[in-house]
Protein backbone atom coordinates (compact mmCIF):
# COMPACT_ATOMS: atom_id res chain seq x y z
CA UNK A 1 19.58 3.94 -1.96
CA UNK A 2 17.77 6.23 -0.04
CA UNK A 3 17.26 5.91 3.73
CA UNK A 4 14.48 5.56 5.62
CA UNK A 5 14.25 9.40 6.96
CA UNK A 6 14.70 10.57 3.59
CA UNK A 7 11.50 8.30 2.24
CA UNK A 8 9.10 9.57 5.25
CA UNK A 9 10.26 12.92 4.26
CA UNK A 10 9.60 12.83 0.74
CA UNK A 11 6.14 10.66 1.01
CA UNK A 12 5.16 13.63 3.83
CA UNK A 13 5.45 16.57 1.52
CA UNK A 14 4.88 14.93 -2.68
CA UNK A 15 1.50 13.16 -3.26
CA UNK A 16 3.16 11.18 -5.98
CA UNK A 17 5.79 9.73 -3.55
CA UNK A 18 2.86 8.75 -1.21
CA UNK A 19 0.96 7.35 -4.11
CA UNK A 20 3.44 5.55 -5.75
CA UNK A 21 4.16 4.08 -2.02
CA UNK A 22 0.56 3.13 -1.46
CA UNK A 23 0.70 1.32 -5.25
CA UNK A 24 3.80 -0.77 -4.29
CA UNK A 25 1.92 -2.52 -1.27
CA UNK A 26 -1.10 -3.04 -3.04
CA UNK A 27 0.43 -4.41 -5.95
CA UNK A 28 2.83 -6.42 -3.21
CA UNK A 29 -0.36 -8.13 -1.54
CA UNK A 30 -2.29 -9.14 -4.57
CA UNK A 31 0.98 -10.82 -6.09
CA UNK A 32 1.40 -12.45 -3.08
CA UNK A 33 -2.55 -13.58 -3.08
CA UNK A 34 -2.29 -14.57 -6.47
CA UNK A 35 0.97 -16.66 -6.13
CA UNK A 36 -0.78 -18.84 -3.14
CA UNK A 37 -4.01 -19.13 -5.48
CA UNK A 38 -1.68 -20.62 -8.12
CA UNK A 39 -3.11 -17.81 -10.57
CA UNK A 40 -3.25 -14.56 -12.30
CA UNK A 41 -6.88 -14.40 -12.97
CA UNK A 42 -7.85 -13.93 -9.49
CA UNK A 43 -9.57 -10.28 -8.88
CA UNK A 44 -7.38 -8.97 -5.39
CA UNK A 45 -9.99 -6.70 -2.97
CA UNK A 46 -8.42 -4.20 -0.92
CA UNK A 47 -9.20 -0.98 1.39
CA UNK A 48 -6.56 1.35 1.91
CA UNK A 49 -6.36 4.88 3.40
CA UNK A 50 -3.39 7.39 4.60
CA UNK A 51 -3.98 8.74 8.29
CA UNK A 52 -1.00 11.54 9.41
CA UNK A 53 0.12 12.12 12.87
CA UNK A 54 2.34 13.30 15.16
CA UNK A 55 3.06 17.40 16.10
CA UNK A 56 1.64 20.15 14.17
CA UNK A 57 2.99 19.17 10.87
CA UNK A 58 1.28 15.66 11.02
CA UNK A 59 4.55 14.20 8.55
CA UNK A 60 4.49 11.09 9.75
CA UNK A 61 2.34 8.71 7.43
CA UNK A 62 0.61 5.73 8.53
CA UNK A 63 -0.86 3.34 6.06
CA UNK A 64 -4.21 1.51 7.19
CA UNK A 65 -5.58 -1.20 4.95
CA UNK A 66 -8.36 -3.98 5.26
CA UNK A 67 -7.00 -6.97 2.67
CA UNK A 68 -9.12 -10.31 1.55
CA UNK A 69 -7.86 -13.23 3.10
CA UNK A 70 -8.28 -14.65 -0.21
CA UNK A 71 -8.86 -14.22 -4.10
CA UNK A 72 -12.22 -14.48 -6.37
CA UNK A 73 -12.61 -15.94 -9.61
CA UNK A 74 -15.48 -15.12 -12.80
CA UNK A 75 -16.58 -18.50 -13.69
């Protein structure tokens, strides 16, 4: 398992490690949403975006996100 130095590293320098991060919380929220709207058909809405910071390399990552405190449904 890798540490948690090694994942900043890797998610600073390959999109796909950032990406993939960024898909496990969203993914993470909306089951959560959909497990306390006793559901799966319930559409998840959700804002994300990557800001970096910190010293001239900007590697460390910070994920913002603006979630829906709850869940829609198509009647």
């Amino acid at each position: 398992m890798r540490s948690v130095l090694e994942s900043r590293r890797l998610a600073a320098f390959r999109a796909e490690v950032t990406a993939a991060m960024r898909r496990i919380f969203i993914d993470e929220s909306a089951r959560v949403q959909e497990h306390a709207a006793a559901t799966s058909d319930a559409q998840h809405r959700e804002v994300t975006f990557l800001q970096r910071f910190g010293g001239s390399l900007n590697l460390n990552l910070q994920c913002h996100a603006i979630v829906s405190d709850g869940v829609r449904f198509e009647e």
